[in-house]
Protein backbone atom coordinates (compact mmCIF):
# COMPACT_ATOMS: atom_id res chain seq x y z
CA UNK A 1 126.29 64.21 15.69
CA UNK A 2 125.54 66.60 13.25
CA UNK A 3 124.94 65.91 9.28
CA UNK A 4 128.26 68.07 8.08
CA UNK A 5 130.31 65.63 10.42
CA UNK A 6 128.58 62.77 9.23
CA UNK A 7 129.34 63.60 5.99
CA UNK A 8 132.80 63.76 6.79
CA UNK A 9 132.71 60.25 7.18
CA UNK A 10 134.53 58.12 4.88
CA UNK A 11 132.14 55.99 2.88
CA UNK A 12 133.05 51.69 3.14
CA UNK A 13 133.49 51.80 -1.13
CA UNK A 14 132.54 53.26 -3.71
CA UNK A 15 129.83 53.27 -6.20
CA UNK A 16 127.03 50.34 -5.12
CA UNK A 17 128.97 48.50 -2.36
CA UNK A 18 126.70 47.57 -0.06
CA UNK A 19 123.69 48.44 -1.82
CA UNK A 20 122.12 45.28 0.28
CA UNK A 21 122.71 46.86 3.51
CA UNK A 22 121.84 50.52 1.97
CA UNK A 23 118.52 49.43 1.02
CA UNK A 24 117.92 48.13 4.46
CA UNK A 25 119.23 51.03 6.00
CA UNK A 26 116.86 53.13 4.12
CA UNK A 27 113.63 51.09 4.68
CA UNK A 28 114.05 50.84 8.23
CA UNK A 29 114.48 55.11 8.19
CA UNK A 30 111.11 55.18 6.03
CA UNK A 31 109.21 53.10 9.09
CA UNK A 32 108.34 54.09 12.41
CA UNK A 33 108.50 57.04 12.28
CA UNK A 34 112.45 56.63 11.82
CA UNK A 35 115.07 55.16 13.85
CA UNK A 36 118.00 56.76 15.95
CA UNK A 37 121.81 55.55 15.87
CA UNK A 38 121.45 53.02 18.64
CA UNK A 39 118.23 51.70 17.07
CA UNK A 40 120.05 51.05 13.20
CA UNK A 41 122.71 49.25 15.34
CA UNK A 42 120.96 47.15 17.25
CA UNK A 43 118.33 46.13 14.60
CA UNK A 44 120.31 46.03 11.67
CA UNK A 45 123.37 44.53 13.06
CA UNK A 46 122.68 41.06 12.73
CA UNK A 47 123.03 41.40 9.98
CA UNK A 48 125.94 42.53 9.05
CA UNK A 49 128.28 41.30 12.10
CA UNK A 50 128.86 41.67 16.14
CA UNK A 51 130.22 44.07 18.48
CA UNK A 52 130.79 47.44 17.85
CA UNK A 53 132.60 46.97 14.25
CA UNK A 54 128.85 46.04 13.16
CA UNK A 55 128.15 49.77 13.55
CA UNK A 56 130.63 50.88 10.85
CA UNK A 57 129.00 49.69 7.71
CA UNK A 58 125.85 50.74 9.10
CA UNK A 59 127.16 54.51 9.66
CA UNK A 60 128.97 54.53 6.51
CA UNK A 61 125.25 54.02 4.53
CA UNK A 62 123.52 55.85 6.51
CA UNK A 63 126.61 58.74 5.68
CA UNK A 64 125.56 57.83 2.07
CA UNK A 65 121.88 58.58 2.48
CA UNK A 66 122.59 62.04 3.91
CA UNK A 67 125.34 62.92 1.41
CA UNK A 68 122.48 61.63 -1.26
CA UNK A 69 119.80 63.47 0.00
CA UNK A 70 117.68 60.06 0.80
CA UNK A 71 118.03 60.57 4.87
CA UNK A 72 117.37 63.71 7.16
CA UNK A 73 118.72 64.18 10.45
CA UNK A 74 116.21 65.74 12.86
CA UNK A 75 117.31 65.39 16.68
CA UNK A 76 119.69 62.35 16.40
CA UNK A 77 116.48 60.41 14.78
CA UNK A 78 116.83 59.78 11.23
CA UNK A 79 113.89 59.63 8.82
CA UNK A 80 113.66 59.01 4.60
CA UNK A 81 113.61 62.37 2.40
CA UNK A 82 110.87 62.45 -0.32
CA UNK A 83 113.46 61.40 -2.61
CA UNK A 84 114.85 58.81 -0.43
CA UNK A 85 111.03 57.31 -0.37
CA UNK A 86 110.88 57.78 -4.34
CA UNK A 87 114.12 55.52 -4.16
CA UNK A 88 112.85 53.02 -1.45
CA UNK A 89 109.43 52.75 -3.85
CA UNK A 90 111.20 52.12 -7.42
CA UNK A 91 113.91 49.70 -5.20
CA UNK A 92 111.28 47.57 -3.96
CA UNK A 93 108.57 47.71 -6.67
CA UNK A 94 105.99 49.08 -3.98
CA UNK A 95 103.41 52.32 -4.41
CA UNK A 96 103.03 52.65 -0.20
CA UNK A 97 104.86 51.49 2.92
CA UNK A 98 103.84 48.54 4.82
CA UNK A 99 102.37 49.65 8.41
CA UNK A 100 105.54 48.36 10.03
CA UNK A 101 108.92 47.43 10.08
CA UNK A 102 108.91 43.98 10.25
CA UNK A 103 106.48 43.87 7.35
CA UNK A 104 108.64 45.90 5.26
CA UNK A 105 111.38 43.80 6.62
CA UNK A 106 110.23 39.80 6.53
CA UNK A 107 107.85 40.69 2.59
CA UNK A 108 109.12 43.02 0.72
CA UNK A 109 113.75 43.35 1.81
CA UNK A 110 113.29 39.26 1.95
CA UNK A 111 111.52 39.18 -1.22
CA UNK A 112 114.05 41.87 -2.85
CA UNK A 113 117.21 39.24 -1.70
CA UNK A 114 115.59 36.15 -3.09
CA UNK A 115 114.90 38.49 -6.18
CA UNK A 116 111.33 38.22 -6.07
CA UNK A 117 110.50 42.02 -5.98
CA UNK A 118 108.93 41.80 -9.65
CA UNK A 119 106.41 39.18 -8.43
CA UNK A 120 102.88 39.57 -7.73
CA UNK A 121 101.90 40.52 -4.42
CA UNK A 122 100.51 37.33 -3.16
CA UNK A 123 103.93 35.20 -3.92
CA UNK A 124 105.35 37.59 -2.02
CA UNK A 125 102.90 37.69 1.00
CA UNK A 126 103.48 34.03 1.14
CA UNK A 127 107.21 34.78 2.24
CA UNK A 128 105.60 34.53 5.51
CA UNK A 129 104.68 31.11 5.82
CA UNK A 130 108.14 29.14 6.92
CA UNK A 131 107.45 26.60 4.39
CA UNK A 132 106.76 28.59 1.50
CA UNK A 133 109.92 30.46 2.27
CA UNK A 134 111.97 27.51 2.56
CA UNK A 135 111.01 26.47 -0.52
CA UNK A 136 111.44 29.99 -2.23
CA UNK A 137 114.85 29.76 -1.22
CA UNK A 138 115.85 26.15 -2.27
CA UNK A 139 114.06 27.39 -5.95
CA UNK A 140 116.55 29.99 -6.26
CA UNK A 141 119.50 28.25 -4.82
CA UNK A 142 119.07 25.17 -7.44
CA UNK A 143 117.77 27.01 -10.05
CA UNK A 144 114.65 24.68 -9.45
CA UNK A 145 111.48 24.99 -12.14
CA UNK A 146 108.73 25.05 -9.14
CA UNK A 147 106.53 27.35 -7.49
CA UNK A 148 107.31 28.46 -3.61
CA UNK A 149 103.84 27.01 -2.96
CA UNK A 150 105.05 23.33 -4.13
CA UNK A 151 104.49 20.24 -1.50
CA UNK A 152 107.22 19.14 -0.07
CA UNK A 153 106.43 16.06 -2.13
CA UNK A 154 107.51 17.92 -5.17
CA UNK A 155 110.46 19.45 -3.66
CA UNK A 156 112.28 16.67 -2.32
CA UNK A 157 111.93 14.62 -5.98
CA UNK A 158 113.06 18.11 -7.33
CA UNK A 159 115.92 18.22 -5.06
CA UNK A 160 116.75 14.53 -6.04
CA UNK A 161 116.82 15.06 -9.35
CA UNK A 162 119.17 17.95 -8.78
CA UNK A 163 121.48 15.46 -6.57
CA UNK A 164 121.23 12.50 -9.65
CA UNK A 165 122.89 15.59 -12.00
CA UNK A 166 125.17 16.84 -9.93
CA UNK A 167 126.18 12.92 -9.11
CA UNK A 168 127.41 12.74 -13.47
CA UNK A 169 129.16 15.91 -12.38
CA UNK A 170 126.05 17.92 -14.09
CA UNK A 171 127.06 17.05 -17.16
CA UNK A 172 123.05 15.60 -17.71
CA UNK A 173 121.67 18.71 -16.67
CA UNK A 174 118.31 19.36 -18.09
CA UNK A 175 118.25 15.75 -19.48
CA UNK A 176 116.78 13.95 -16.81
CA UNK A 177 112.88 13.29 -16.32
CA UNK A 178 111.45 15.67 -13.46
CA UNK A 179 111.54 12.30 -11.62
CA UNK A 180 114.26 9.60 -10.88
CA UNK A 181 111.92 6.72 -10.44
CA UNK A 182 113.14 5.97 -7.08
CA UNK A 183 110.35 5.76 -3.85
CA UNK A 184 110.41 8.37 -1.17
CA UNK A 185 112.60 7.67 1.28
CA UNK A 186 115.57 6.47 -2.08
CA UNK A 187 114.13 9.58 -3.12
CA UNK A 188 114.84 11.51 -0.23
CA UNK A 189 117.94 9.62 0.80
CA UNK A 190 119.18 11.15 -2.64
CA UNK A 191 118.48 14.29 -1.98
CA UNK A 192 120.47 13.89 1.35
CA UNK A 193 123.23 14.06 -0.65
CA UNK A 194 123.04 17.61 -1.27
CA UNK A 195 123.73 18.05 2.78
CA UNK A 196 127.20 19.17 3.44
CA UNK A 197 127.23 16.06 5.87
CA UNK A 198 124.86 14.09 3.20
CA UNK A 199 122.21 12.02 5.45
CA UNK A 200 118.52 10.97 5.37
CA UNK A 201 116.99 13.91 6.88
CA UNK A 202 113.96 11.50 8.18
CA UNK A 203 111.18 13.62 6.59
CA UNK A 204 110.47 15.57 3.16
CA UNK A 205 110.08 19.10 5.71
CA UNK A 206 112.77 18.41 7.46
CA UNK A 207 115.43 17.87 4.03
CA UNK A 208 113.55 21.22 3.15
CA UNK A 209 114.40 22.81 6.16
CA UNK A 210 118.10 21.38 6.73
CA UNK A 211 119.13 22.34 2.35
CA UNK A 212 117.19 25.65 2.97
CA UNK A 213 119.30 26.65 6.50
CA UNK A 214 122.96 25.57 4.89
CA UNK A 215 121.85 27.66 1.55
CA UNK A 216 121.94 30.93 3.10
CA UNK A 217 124.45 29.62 6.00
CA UNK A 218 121.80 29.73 8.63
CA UNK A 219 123.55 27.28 12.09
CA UNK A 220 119.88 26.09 12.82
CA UNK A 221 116.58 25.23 10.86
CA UNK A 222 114.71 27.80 12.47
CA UNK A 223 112.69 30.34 10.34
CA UNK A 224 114.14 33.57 12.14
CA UNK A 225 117.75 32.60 11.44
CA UNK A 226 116.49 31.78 8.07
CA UNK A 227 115.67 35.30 7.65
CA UNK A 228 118.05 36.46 8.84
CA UNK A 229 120.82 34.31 6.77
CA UNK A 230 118.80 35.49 3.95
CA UNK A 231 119.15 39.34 4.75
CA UNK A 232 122.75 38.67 6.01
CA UNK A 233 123.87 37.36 2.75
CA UNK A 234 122.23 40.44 0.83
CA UNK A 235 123.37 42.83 3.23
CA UNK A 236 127.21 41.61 2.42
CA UNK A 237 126.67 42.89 -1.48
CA UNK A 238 124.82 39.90 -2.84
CA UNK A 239 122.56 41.10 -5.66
CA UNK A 240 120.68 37.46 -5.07
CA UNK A 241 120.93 36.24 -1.51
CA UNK A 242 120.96 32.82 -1.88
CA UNK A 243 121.39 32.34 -6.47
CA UNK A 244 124.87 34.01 -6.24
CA UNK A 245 126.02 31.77 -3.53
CA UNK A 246 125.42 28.62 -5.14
CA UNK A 247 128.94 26.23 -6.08
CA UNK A 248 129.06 25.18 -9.77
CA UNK A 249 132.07 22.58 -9.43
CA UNK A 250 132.20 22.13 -12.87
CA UNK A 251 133.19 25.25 -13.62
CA UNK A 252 136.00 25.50 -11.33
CA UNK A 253 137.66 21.82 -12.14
CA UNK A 254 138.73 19.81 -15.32
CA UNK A 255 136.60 17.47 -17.03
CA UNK A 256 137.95 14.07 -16.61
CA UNK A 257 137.45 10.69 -19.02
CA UNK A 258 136.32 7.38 -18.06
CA UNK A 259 139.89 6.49 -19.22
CA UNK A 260 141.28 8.66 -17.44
CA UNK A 261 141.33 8.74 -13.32
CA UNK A 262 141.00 12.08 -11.99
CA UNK A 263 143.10 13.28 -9.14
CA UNK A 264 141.43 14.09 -5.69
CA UNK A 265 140.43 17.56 -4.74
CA UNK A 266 143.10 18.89 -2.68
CA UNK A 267 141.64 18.91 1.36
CA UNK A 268 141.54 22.34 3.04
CA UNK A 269 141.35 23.01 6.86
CA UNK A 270 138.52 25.73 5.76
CA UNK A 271 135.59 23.47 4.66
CA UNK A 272 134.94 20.00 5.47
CA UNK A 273 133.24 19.70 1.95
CA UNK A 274 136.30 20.26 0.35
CA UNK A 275 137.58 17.53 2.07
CA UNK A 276 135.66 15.05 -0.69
CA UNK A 277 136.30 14.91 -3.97
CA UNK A 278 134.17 17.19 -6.23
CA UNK A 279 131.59 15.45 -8.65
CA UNK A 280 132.43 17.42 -11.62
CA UNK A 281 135.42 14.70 -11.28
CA UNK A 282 133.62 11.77 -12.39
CA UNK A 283 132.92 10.90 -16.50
CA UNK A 284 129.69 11.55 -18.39
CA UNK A 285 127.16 9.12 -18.38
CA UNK A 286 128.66 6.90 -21.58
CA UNK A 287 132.04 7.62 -19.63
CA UNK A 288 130.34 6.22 -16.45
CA UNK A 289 128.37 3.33 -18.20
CA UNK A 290 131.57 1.93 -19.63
CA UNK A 291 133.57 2.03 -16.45
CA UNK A 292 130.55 -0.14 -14.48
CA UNK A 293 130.13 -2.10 -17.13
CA UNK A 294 134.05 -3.19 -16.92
CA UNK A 295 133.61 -3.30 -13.09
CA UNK A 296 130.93 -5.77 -13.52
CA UNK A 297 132.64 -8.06 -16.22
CA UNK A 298 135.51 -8.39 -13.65
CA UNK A 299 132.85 -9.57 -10.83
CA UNK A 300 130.57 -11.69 -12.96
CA UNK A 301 129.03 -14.94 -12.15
CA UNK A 302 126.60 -17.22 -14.05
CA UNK A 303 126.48 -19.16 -17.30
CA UNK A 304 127.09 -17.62 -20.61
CA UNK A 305 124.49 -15.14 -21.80
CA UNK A 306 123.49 -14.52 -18.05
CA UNK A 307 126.65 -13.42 -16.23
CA UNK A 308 125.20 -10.57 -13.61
CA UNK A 309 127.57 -8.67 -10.90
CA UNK A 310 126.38 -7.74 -7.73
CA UNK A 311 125.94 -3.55 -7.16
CA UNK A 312 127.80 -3.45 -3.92
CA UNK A 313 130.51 -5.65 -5.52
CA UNK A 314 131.00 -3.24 -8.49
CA UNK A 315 130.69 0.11 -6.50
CA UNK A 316 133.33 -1.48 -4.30
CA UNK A 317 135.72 -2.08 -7.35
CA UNK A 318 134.69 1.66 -9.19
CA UNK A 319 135.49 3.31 -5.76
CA UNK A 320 138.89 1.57 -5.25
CA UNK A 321 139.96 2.24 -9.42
CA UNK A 322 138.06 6.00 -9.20
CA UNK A 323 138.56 7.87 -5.80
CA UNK A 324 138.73 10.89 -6.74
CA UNK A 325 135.03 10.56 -7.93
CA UNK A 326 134.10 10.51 -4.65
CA UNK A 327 131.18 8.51 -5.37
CA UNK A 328 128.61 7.53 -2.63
CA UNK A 329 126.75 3.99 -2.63
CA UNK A 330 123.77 6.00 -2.38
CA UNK A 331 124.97 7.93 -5.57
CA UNK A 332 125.90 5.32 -7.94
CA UNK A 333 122.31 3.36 -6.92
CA UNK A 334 120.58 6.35 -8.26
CA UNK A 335 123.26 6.51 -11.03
CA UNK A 336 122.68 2.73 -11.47
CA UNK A 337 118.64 3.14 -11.80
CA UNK A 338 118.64 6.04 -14.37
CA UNK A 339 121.10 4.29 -16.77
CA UNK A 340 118.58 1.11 -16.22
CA UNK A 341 115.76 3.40 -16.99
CA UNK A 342 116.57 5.12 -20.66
CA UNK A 343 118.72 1.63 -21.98
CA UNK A 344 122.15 2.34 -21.24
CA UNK A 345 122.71 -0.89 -18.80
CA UNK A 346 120.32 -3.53 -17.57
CA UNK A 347 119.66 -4.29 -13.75
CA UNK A 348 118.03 -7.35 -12.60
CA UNK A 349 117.14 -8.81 -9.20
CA UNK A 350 118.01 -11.71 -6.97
CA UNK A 351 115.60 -14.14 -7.37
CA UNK A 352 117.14 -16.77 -5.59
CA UNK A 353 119.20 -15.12 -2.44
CA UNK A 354 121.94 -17.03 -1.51
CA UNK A 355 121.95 -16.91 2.20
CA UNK A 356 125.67 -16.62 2.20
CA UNK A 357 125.12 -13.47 0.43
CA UNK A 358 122.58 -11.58 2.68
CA UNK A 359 124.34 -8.65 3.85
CA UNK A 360 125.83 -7.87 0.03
CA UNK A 361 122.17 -8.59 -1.62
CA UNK A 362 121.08 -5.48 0.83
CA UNK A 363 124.02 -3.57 0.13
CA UNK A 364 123.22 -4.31 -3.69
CA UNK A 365 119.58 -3.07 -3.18
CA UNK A 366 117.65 -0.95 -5.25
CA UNK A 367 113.91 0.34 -5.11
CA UNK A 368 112.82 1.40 -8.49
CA UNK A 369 108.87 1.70 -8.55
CA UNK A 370 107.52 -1.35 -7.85
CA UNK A 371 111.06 -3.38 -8.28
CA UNK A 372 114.04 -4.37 -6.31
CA UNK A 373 117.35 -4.62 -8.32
CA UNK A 374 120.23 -5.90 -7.11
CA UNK A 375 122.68 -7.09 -9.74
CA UNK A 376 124.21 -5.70 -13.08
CA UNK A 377 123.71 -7.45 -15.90
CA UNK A 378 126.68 -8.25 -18.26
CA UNK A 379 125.52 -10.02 -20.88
């Protein structure tokens, strides 16, 4: 086809739509000597669908190029223009072209999604290892004050920080300490709960792995379908692949009073997660203090000036008075444990365990350092 009918084409929008996918369009003409037709399609189609609509998009940048004098046509192959280079260059924040496609591809496009393109060179070389990209990618998606070269230590007590906010409904958010106190695997239990199916992932990589796949809507854990959620996403029109995408309940739904029970989050057939509550439901953390403390005044036992309610007999009450919280027992330990930690409430443990009470006492349980709580005290 020649470039006057290709400029015929109608373009998919106007102005910057799909300036993702026009970027990638463009870098892949810059390498290799170019690419034809077929060769756009069937590399650059993953990323933007399947079957023969995923050419349309595709065609309708590459019509853009031409019409913008950043592509030239030269025996069906299609190469960059001087000025299309120029554009590629300033786009990308580079001064030469990587030797190959896939370098240009998996450094400096993944880089540009994530929105990394202003960073120095060696942050974004490490976009190669599959951990450092992971963690790049939960960093953006949480908004989380780390490096990409963090442990997976640090992430995963990040990531349960992140999970204790959004359990008050992030209305704590940026008061917490950069830890919750809890050991690894409460820890990482906790972070669990930012899983659309929330569940101990086993091991700190693998919670890295599972948040980072469902952030950019990869099926799998594997580091090529990471990439390629990541350049999916980005080739749809998202100016940050991953930051753009991430839910902010709060902003979307009421905020609710202690005193006040709020109604469940209507379920959907589209999403399972909308099938629970949403945490920007439950009270702030004096809201949430006075509620347990209520709960545990009803389930007290003891003498006066020690009364103490077990935890799994006052999450049991808050969840039956509160459902549209949608509060997890794993969520309202690490709740629990925070409000211990800066005063609010006071846990205590089980000295004596009354055998009678053995499967509530490890319900009730929770690690804190070098402590195992597993009552509220009243008075």
């Amino acid at each position: 086809m020649t470039t006057a009918v290709l400029e015929r084409k109608p373009h998919a929008a106007a102005g910057d739509a799909n300036s993702g996918l026009r970027l990638m369009v463009l870098a892949r003409i810059a390498c290799d000597e170019g690419a034809t037709r077929p060769e756009l399609a069937r590399e650059l189609g993953p990323y933007v669908g399947v079957g023969p609509a995923a050419r349309m998009p595709i065609e309708a940048e590459l019509a853009h190029l031409v019409r913008a004098g950043h592509a030239i046509e030269s025996r069906s192959r299609f190469t960059a223009s001087p000025e299309g280079l120029e554009k590629l260059y300033a786009d990308l924040n580079i001064k030469a072209l990587p030797k190959t496609w896939t370098e240009l591809r998996d450094i400096r496009l993944v880089g540009k999604a994530l929105g990394l393109e202003r960073d120095a060179p060696a942050r974004l070389k490490g976009l190669t290892a599959p951990d450092i990209l992971r963690a790049e990618v939960l960093i953006q998606f949480y908004g989380l004050a780390l490096k990409g070269n963090s442990s997976s230590i640090k992430l995963r007590t990040a990531l349960a920080v992140t999970a204790l906010e959004r359990a008050f409904g992030n209305r704590i958010k940026g008061e917490l300490s950069a830890s919750t106190g809890l050991n690894a695997k409460a820890s990482r239990v906790l972070a669990g709960q930012l899983l659309r199916m929330p569940r101990d992932a086993g091991t700190d990589k693998r919670l890295v792995a599972m948040l980072a796949a469902e952030a950019v809507g990869s099926p799998k854990i594997d580091i090529d379908l990471l990439r390629i959620g990541i350049l999916k996403r980005y080739a749809l029109g998202k100016l940050s692949a991953v930051r753009a995408s991430r839910p902010d309940p709060v902003s979307v739904l009421p905020t609710v009073t202690a005193d006040q029970p709020a109604m469940p989050v209507p379920a959907t057939a589209s999403t399972a997660s909308a099938q629970k509550p949403s945490a920007a439901n439950r009270p702030d953390l004096p809201g949430f203090v006075k509620v347990v403390q209520a709960a545990a005044s009803t389930h007290a036992e003891g003498w006066p000036g020690n009364r103490k309610a077990l935890v799994s007999r006052v999450y049991k009450d808050i969840t039956a008075g509160h459902p549209g919280w949608g509060l997890s027992l794993v969520e309202f330990k690490a709740m629990l444990a925070e409000c211990h930690g800066i005063g609010k409430l006071a846990l205590v443990t089980a000295d004596l365990k009354d055998k009678r009470l053995l499967d509530e006492l490890k319900q009730s349980a929770i690690t804190y350092k070098n402590t195992v709580w597993h009552l509220v005290r009243v008075e």
